[in-house]
N, C-alpha and C. Protein backbone atom coordinates (compact mmCIF):
# COMPACT_ATOMS: atom_id res chain seq x y z
N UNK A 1 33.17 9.01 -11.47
CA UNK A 1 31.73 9.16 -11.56
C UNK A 1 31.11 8.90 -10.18
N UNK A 2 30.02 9.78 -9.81
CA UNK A 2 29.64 9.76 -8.33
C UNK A 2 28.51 9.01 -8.73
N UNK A 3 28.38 7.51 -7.61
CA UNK A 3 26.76 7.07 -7.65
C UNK A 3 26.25 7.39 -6.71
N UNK A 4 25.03 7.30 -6.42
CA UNK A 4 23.74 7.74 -5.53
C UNK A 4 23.34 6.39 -5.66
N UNK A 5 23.03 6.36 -4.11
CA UNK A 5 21.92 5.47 -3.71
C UNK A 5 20.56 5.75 -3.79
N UNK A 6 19.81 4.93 -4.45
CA UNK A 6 18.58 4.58 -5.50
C UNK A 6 17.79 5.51 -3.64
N UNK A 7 16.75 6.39 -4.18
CA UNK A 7 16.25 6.71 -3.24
C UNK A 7 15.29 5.83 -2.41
N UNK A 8 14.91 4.90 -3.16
CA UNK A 8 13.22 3.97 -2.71
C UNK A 8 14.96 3.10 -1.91
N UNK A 9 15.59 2.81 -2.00
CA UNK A 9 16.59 2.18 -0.96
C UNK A 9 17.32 2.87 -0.02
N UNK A 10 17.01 4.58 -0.18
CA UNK A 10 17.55 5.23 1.19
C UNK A 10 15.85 5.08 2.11
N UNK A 11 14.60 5.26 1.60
CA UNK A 11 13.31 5.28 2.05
C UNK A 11 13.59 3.50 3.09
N UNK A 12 13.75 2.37 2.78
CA UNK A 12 13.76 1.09 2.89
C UNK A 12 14.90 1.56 4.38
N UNK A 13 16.06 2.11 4.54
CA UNK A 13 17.02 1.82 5.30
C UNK A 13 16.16 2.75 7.27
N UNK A 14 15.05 3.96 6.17
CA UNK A 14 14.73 4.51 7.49
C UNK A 14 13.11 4.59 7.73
N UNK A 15 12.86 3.89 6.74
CA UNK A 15 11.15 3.66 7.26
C UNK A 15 10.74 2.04 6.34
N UNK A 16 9.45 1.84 7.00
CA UNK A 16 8.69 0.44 6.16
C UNK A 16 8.24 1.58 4.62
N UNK A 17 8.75 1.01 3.16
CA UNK A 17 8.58 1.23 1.85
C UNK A 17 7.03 1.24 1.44
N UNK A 18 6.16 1.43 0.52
CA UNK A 18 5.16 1.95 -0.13
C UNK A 18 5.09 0.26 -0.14
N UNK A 19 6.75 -0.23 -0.79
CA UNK A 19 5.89 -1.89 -1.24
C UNK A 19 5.77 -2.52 0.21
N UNK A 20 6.14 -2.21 0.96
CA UNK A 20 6.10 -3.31 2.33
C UNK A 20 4.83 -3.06 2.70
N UNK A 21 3.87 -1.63 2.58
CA UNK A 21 2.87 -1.64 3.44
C UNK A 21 1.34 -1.41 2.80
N UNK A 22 1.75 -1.40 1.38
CA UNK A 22 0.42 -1.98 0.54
C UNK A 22 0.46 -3.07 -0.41
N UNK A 23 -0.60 -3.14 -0.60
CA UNK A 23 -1.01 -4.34 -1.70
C UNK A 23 -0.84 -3.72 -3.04
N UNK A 24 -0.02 -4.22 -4.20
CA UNK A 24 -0.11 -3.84 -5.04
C UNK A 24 -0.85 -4.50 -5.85
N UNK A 25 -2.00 -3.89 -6.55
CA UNK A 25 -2.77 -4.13 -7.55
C UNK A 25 -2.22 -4.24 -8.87
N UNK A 26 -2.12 -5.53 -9.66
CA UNK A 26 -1.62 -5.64 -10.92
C UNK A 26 -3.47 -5.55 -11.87
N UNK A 27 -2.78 -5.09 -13.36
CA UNK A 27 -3.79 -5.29 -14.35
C UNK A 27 -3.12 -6.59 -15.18
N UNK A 28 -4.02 -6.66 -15.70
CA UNK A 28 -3.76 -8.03 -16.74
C UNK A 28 -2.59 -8.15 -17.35
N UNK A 29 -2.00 -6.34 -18.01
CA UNK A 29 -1.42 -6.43 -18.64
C UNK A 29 0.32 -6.28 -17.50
N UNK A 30 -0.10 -5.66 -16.54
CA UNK A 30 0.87 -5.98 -15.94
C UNK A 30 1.51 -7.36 -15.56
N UNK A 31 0.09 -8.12 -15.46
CA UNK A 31 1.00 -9.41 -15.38
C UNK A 31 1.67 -10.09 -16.45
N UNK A 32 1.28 -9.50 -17.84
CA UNK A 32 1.82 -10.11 -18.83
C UNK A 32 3.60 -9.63 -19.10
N UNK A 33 3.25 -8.54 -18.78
CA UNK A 33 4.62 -7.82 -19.04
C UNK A 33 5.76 -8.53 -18.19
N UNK A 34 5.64 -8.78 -16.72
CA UNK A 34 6.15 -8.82 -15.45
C UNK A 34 6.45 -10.54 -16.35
N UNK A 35 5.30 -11.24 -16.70
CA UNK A 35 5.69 -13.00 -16.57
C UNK A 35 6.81 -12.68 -17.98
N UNK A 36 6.78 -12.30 -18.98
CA UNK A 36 7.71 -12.21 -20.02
C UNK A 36 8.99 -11.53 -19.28
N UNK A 37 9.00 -10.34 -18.87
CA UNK A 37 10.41 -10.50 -18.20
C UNK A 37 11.42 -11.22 -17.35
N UNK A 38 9.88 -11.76 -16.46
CA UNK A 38 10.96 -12.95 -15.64
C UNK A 38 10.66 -13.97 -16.21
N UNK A 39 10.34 -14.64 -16.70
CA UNK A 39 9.68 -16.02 -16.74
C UNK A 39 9.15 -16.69 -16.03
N UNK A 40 8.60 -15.82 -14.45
CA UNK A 40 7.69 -16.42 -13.57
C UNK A 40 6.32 -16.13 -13.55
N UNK A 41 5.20 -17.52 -13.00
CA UNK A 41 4.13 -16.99 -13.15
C UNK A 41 3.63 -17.40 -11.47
N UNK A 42 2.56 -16.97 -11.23
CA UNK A 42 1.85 -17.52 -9.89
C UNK A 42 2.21 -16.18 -8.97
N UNK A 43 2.94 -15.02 -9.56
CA UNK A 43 2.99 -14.05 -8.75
C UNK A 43 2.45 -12.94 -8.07
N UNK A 44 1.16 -13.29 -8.44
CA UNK A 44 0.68 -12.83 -7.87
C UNK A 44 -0.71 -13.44 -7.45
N UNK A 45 -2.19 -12.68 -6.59
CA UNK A 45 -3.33 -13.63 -5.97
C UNK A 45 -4.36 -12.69 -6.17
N UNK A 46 -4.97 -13.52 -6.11
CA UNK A 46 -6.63 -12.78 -5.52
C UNK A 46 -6.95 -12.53 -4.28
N UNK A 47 -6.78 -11.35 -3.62
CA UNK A 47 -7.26 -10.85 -2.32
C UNK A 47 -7.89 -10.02 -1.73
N UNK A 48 -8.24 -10.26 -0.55
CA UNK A 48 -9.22 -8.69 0.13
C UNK A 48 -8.33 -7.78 0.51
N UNK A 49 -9.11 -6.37 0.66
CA UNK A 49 -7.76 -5.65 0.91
C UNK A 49 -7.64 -5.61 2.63
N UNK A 50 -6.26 -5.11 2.42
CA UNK A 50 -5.93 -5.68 4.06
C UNK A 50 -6.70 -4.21 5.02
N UNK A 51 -6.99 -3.39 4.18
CA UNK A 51 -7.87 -1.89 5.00
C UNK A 51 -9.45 -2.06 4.25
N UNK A 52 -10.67 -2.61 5.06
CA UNK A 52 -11.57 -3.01 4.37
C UNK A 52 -12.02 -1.50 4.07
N UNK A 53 -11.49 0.15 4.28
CA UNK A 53 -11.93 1.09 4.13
C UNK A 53 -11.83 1.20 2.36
N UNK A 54 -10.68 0.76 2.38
CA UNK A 54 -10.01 0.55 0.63
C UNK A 54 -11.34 0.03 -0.39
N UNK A 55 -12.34 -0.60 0.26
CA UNK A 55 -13.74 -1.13 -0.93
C UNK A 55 -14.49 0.33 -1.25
N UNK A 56 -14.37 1.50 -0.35
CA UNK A 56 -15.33 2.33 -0.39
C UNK A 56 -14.32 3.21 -1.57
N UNK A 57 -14.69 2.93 -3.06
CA UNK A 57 -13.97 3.73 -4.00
C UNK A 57 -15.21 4.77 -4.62
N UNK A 58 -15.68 5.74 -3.95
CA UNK A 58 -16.64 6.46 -4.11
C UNK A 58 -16.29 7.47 -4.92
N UNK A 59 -15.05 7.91 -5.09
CA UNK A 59 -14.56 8.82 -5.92
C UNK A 59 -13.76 8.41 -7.08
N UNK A 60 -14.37 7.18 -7.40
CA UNK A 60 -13.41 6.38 -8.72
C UNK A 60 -14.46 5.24 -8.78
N UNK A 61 -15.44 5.73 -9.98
CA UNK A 61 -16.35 4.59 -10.09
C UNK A 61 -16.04 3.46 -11.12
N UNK A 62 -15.33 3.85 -12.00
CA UNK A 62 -14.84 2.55 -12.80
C UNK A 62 -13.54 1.74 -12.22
N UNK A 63 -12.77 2.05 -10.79
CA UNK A 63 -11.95 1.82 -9.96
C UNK A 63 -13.13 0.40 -9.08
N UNK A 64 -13.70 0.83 -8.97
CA UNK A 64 -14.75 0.16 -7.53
C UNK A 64 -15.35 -0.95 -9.00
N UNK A 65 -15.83 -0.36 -10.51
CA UNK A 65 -16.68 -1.84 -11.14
C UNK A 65 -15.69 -2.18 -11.42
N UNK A 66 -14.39 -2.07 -12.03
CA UNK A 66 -13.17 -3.26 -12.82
C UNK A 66 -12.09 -4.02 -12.03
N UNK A 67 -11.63 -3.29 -11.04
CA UNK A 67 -10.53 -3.89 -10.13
C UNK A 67 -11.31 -5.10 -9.37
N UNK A 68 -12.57 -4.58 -8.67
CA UNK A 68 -12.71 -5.67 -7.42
C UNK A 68 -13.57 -6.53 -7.61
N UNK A 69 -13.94 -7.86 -7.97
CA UNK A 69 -13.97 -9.01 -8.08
C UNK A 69 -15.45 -8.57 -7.02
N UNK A 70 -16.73 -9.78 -7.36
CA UNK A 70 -17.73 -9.12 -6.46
C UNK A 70 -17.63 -9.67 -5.00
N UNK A 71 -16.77 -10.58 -4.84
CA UNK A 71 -15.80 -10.56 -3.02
C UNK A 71 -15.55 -10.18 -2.57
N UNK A 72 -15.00 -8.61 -3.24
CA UNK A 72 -14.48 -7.61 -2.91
C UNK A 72 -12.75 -7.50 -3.25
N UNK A 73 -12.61 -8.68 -3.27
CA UNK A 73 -11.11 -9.06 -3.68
C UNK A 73 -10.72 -8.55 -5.19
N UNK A 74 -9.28 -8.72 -5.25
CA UNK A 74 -8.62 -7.50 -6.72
C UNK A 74 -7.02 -8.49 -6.73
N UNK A 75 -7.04 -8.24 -7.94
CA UNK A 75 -5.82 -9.02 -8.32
C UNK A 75 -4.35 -8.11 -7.70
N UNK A 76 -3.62 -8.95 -6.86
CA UNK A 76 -2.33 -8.27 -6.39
C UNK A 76 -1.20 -9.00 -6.55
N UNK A 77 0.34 -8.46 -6.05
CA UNK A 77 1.32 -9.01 -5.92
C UNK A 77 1.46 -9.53 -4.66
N UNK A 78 2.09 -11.42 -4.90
CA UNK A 78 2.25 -11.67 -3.64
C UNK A 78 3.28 -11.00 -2.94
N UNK A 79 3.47 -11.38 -1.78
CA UNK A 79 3.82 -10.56 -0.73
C UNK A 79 5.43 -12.02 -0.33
N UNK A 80 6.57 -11.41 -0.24
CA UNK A 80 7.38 -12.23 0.79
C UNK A 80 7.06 -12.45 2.17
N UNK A 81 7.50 -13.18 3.27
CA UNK A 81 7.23 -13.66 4.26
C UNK A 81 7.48 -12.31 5.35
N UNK A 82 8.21 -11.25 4.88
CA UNK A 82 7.99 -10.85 5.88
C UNK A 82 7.08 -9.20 5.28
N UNK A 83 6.24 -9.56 4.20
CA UNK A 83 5.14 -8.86 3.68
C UNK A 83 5.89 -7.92 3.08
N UNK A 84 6.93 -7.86 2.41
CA UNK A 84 7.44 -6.75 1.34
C UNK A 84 7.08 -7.40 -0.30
N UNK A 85 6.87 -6.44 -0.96
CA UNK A 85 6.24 -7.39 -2.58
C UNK A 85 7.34 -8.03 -2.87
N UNK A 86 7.16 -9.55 -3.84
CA UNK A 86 8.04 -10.29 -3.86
C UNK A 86 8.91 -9.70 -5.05
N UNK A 87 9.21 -8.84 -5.23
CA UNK A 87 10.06 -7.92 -6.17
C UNK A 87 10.74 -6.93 -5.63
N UNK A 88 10.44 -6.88 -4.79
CA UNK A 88 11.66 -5.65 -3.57
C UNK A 88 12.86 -6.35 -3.26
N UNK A 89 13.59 -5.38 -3.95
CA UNK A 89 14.95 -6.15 -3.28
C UNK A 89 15.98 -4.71 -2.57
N UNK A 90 17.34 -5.23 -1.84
CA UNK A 90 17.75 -4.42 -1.31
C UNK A 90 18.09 -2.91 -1.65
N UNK A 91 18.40 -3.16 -3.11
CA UNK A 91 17.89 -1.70 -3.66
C UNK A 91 16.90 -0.99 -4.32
N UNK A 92 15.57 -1.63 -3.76
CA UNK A 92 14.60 -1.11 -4.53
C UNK A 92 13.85 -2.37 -5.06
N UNK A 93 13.42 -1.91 -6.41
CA UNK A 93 11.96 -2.98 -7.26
C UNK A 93 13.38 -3.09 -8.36
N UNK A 94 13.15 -4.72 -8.19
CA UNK A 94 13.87 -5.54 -9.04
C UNK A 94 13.53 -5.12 -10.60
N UNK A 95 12.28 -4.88 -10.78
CA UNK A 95 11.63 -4.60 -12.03
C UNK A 95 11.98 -3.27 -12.71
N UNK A 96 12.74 -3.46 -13.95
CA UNK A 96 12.88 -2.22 -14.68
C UNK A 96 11.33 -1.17 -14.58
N UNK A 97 11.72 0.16 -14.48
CA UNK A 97 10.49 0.85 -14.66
C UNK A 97 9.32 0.44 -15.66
N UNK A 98 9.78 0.33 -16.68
CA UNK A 98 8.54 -0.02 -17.90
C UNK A 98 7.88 -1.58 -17.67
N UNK A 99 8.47 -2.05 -16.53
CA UNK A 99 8.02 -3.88 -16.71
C UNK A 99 7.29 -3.71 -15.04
N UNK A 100 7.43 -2.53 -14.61
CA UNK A 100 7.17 -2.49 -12.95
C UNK A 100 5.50 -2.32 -13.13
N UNK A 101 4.99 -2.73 -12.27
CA UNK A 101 2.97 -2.72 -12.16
C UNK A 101 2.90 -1.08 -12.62
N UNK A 102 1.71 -0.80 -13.53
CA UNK A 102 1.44 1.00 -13.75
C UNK A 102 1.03 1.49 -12.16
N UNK A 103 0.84 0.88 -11.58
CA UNK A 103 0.08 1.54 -10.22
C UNK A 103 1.64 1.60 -9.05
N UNK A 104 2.58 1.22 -9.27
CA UNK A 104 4.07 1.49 -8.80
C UNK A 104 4.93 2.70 -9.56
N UNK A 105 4.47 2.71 -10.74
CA UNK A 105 5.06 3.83 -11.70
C UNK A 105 4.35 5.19 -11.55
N UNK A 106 3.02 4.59 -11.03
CA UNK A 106 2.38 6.26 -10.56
C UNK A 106 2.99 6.60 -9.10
N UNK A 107 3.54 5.92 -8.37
CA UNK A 107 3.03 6.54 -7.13
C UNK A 107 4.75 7.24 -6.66
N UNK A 108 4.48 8.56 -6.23
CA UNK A 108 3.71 8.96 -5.51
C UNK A 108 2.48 9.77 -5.69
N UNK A 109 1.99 10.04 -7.17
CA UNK A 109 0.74 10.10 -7.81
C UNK A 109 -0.36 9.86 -6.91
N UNK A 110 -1.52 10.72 -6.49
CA UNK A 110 -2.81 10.34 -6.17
C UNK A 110 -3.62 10.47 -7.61
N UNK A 111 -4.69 9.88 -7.84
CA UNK A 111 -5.73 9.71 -8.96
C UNK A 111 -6.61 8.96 -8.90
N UNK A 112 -7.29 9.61 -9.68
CA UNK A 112 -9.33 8.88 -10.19
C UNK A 112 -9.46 9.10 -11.91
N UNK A 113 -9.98 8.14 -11.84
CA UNK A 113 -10.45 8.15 -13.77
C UNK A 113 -9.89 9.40 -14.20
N UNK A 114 -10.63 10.52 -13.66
CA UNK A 114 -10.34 11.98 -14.25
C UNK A 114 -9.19 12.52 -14.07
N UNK A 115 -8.02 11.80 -13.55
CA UNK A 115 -6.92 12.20 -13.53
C UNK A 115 -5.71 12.27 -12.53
N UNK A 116 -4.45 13.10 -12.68
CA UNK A 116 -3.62 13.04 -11.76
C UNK A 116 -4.04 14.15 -10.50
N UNK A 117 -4.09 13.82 -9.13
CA UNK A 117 -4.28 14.85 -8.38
C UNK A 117 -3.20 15.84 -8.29
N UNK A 118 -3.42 16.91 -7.96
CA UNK A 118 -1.97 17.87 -7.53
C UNK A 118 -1.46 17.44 -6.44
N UNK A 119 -2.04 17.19 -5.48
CA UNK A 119 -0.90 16.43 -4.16
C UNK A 119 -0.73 15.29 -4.37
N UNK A 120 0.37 14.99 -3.73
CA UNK A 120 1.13 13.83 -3.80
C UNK A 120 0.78 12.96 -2.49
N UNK A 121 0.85 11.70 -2.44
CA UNK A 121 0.82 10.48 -1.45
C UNK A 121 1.86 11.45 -0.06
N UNK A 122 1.93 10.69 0.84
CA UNK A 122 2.62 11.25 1.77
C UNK A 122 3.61 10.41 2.44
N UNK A 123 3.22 9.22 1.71
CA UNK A 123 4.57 8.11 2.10
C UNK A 123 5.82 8.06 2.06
N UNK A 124 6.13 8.79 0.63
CA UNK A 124 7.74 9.09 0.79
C UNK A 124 8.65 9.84 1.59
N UNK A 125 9.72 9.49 2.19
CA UNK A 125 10.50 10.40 3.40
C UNK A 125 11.18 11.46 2.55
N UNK A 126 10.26 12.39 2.59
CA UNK A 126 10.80 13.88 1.47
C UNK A 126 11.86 14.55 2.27
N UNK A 127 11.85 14.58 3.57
CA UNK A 127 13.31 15.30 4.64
C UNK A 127 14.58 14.43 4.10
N UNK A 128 14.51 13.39 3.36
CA UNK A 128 15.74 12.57 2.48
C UNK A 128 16.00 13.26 1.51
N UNK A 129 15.27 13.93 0.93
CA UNK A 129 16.02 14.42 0.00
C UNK A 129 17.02 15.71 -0.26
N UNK A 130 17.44 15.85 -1.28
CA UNK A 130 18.52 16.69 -1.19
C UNK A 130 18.31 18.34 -1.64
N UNK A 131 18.65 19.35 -1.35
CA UNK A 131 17.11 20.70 -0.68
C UNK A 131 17.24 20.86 -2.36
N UNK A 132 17.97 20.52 -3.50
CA UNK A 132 17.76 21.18 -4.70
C UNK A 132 16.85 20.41 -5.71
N UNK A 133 16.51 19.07 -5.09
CA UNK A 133 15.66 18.28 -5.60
C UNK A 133 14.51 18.04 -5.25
N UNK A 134 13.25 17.50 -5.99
CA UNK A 134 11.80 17.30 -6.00
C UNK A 134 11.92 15.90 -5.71
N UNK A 135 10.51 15.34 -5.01
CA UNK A 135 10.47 13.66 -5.15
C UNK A 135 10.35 13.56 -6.51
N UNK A 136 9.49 14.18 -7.43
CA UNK A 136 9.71 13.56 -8.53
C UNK A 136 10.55 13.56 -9.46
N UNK A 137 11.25 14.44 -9.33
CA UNK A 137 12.31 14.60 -10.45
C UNK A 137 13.42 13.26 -9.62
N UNK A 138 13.55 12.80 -8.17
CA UNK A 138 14.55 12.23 -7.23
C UNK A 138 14.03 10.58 -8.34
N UNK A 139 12.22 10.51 -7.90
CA UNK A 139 12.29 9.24 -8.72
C UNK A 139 12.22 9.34 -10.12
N UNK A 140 12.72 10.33 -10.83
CA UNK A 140 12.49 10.29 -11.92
C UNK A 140 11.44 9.99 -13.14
N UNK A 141 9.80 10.45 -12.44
CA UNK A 141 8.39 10.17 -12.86
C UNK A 141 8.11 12.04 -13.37
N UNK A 142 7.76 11.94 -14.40
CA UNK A 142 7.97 13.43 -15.54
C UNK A 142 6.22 13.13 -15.64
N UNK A 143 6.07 14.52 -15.55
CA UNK A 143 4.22 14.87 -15.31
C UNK A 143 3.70 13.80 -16.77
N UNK A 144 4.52 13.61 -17.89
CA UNK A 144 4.42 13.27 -19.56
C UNK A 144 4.29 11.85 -19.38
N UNK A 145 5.21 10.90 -18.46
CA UNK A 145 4.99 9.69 -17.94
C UNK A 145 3.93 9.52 -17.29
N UNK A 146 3.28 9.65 -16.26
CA UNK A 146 2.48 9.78 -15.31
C UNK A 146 1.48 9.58 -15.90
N UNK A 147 1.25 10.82 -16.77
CA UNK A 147 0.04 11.01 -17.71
C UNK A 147 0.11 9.52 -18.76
N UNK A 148 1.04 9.38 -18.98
CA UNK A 148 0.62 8.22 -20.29
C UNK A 148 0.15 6.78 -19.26
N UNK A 149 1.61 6.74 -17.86
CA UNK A 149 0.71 5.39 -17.36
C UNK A 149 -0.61 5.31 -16.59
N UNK A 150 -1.51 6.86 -16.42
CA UNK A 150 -2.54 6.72 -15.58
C UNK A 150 -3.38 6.63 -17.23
N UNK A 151 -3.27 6.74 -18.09
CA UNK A 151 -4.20 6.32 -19.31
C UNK A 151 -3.99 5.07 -19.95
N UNK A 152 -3.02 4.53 -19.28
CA UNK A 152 -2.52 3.24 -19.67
C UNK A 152 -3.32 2.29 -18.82
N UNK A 153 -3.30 2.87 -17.33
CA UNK A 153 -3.76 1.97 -16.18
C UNK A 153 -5.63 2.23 -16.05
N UNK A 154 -6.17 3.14 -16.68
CA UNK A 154 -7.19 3.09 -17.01
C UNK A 154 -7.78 2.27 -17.82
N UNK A 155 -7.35 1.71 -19.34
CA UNK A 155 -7.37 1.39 -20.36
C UNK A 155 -7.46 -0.23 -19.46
N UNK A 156 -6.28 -0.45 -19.19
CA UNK A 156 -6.19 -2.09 -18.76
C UNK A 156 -7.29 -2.49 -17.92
N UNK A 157 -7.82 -1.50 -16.87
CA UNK A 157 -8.56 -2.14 -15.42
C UNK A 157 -9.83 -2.34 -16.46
N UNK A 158 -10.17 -1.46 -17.65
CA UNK A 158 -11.70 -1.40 -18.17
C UNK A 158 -11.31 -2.96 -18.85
N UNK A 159 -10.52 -3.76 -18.60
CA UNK A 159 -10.18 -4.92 -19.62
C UNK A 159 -10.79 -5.78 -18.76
N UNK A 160 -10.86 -5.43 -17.52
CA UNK A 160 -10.72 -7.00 -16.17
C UNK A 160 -12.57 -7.21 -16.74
N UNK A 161 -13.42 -6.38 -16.88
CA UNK A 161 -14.75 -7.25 -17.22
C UNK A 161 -14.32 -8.15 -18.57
N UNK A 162 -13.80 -7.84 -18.87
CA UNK A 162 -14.02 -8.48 -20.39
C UNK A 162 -13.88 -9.89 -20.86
N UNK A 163 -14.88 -10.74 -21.37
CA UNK A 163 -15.48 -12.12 -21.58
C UNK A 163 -13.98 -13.05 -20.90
N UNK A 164 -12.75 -12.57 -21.67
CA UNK A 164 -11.57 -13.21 -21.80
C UNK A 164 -10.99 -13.47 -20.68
N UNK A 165 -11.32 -12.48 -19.63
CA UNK A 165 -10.58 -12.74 -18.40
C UNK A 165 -11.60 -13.06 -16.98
N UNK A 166 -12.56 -13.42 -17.32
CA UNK A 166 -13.23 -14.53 -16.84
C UNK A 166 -12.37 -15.30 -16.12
N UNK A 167 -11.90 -16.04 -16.70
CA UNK A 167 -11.77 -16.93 -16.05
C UNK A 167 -10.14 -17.28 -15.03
N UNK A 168 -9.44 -15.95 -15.37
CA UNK A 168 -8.15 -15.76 -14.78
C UNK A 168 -8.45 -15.27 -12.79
């Protein structure tokens, strides 16, 4: 049986990764999922974003009222010391797909409330791949997934007003 190396760990060997060079935004429910799988909590913070261009969400208005805290700050994953998310490991996100943040399961996905964009992010090293394969079919994200976690990741962020999470 032939294995392949996990692509987000051929991306890691020849450029800085998606997780090394943003902030990942968790929802509530991501953190619930993430603390039941590991049994850790504190993993993540409240922060500003490190590109203050990132506040101007003009094309995602329930993005700009539920995520950001009126500081401007948004709930993320901490970061290891040398700023890769503390769930990156040498082959990739430690985290099974279904337990991984919805906003890691979309990407390389662009989107707003209204949906998935047709282009894709531009972060991934697509000259890696192999000429009979797609990035998405490489990470294995099916238009049917995508779609359920950008209605998933909608659903949760409209949660962050809500009385209950006050105080988290």
């Amino acid at each position: 049986m032939e294995t392949t190396e996990n692509f987000c760990a051929q991306c890691a060997r020849h450029q800085k990764t998606c997780c090394q060079t943003r902030q990942v935004y968790v929802t509530l429910g991501d953190v619930k999922r993430i603390e039941i799988y590991t049994g850790l909590s504190g993993f993540w913070e409240f922060r500003l974003p490190d590109d203050p261009e990132y506040l101007d969400q003009s094309d995602d208005p329930a993005w700009a009222e539920f995520v950001f805290r009126p500081d401007g700050s948004r709930r993320i994953l901490r970061r290891q010391d040398d700023g890769a998310c503390m769930f990156l490991g040498p082959a990739g996100c430690l985290l099974p797909l279904e337990i991984r943040p919805l906003v890691c399961r979309l990407y390389p996905y662009q989107y707003n409330e209204q949906g998935l964009m047709p282009e894709l992010a531009t972060g991934c090293p697509t000259h890696l791949l192999p000429p009979e394969k797609d990035l998405l079919a490489v990470l294995q994200v099916t238009p049917e997934d995508a779609r359920r976690w950008h209605a998933q990741l909608y659903r949760e962020i409209r949660l962050e007003k809500a009385p209950a999470c006050a105080s988290v």
